[in-house]
Protein backbone atom coordinates (compact mmCIF):
# COMPACT_ATOMS: atom_id res chain seq x y z
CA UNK A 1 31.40 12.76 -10.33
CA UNK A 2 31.71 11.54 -6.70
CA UNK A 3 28.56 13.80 -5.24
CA UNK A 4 26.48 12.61 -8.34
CA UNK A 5 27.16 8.81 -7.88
CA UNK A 6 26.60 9.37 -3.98
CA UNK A 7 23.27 11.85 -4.67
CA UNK A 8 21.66 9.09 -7.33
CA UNK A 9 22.45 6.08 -4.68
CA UNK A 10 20.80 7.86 -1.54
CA UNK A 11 17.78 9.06 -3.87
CA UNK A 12 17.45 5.69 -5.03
CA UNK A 13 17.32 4.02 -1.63
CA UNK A 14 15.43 6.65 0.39
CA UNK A 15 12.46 5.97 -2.28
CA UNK A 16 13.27 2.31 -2.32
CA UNK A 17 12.86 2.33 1.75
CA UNK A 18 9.57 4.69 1.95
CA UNK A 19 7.96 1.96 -0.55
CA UNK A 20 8.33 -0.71 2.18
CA UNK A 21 7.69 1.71 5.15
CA UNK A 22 4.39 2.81 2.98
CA UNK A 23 3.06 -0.56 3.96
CA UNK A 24 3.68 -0.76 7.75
CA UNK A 25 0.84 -3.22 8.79
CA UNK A 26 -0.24 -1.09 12.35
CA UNK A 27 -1.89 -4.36 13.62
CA UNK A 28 1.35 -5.99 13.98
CA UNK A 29 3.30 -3.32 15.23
CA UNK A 30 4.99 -5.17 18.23
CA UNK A 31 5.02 -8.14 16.45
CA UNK A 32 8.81 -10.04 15.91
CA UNK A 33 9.58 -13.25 14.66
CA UNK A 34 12.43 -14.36 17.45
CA UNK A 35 12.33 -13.56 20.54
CA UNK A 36 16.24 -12.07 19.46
CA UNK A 37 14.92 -10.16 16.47
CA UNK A 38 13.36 -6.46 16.81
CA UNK A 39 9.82 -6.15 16.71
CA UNK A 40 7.96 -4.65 13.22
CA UNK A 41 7.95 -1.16 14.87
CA UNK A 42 11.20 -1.29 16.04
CA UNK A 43 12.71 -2.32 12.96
CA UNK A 44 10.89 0.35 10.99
CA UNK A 45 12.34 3.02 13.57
CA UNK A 46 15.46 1.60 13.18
CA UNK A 47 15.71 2.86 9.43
CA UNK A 48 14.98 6.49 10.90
CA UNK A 49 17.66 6.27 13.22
CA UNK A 50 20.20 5.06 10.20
CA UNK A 51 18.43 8.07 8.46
CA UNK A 52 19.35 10.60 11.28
CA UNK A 53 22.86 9.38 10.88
CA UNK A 54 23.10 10.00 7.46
CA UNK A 55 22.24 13.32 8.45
CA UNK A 56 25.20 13.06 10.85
CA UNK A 57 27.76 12.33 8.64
CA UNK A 58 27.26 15.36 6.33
CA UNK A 59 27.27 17.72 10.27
CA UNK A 60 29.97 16.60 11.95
CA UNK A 61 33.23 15.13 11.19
CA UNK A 62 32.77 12.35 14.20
CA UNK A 63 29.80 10.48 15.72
CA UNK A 64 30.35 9.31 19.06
CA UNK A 65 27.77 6.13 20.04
CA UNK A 66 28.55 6.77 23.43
CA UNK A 67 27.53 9.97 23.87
CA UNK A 68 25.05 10.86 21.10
CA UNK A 69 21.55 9.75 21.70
CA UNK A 70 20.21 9.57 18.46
CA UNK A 71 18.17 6.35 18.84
CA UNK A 72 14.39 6.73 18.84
CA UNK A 73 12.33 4.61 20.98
CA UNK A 74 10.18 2.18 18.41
CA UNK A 75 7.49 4.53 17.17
CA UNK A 76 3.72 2.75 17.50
CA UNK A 77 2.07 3.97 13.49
CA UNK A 78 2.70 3.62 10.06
CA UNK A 79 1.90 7.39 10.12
CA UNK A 80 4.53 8.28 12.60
CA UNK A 81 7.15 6.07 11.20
CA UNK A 82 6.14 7.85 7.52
CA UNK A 83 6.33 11.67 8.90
CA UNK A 84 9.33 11.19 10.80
CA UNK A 85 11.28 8.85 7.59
CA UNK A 86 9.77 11.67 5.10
CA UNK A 87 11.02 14.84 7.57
CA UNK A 88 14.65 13.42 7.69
CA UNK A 89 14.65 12.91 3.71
CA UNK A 90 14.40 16.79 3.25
CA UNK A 91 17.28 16.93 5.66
CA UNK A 92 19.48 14.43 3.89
CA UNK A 93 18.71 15.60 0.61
CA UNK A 94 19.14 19.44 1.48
CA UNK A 95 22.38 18.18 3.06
CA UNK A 96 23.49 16.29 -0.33
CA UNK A 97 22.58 19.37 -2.10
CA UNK A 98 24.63 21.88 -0.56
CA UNK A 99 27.74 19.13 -0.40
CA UNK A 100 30.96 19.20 -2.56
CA UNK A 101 33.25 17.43 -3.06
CA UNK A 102 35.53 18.34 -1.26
CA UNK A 103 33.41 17.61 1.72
CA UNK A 104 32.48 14.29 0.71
CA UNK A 105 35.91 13.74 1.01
CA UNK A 106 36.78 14.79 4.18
CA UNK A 107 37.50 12.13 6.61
CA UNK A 108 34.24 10.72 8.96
CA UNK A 109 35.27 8.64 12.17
CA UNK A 110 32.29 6.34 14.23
CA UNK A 111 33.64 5.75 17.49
CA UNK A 112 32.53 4.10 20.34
CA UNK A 113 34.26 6.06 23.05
CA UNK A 114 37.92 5.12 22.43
CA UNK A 115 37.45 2.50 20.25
CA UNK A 116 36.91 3.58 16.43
CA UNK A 117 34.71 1.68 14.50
CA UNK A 118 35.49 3.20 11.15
CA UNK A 119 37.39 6.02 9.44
CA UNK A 120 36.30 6.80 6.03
CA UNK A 121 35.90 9.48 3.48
CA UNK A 122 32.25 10.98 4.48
CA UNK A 123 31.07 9.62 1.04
CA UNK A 124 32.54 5.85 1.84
CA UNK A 125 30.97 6.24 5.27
CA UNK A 126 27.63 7.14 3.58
CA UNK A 127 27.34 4.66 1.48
CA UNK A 128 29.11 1.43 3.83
CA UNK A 129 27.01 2.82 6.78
CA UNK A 130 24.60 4.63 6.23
CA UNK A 131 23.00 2.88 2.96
CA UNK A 132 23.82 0.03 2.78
CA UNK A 133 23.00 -0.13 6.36
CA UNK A 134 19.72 0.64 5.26
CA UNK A 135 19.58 -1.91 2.18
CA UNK A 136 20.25 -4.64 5.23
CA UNK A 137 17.38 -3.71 7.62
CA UNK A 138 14.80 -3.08 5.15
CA UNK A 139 15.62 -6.56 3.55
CA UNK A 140 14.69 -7.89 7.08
CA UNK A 141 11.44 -5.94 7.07
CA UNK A 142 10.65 -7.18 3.58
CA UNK A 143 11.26 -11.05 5.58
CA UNK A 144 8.80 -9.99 8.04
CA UNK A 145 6.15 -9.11 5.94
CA UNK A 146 6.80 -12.09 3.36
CA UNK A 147 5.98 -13.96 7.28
CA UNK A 148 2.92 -11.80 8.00
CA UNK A 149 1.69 -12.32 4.47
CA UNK A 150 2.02 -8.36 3.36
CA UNK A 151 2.78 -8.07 -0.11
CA UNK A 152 6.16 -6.89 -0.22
CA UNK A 153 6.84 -3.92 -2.80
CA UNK A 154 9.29 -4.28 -5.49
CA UNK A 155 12.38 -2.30 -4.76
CA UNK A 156 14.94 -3.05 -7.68
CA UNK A 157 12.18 -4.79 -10.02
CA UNK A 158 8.76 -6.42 -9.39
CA UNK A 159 8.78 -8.62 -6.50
CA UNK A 160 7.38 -11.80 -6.80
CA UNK A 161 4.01 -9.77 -5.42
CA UNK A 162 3.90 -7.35 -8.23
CA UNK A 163 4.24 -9.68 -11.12
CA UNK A 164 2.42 -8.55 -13.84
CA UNK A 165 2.05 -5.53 -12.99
């Protein structure tokens, strides 16, 4: 019952994020709304990276931030940021597939060096930091395009874009 609740959530959100990376405006690629916030391209790479460590968490017990360099430098394209987010979906949901429970179980550590930032069952870990993670960040792409005037897609329901539809 576990892998099936974790399976439909991740399937859910992966589509729910490609909607809103489907329409990446290129023009305003490097374009942030605070000087403190990421830019549009970075923020859109951003949910790759959280994508790559979903993939973690299902291929090693541990991820280290201080020694694994999974962060991609913000990619320039809408076609980029769609090939890469679309490649790493077949990963995750290969990785899903072959899972048990068992597995999803088993406990997942995040660690900064010495200091650990959580220990979970992989599935708790998956869903606190790797979706839900995700749910956050696209949320504040969704702000940036409601700022850049880009219709933002619906993602649990129309948005106030689609209504009518």
């Amino acid at each position: 019952m576990v892998k099936e609740l974790i399976v439909g959530d991740a399937i859910n959100e992966l589509a729910a994020t490609r909607r809103i990376l489907d329409r990446l405006p290129e023009e305003h690629m490097s374009w942030r709304p605070h000087a403190k916030s990421m830019t549009l391209g970075g923020l859109a790479t951003h949910l790759i990276n959280l994508l790559n460590w979903q993939i973690t968490i299902f291929l090693y017990l541990e991820f280290d931030l201080s020694t694994t360099p999974l962060r991609l430098k913000p990619l320039e394209s809408r076609k980029d940021v769609l090939e890469q987010f679309d490649a790493n979906v077949i990963k995750l949901e290969q990785l899903l597939a072959e899972c048990d429970e068992k597995s999803l179980g088993e406990e997942w550590i995040l660690r900064n060096g010495d200091h650990i930032i959580l220990r979970q069952p992989r599935a708790i870990a998956l869903r606190t930091f790797g979706l839900s993670h995700m749910v956050h960040h696209r949320a504040q792409l969704g702000v940036y395009y409601r700022l850049l005037d880009i219709p933002v897609p619906g993602l649990y329901g129309p948005s106030a874009d689609e209504e009518g539809i």
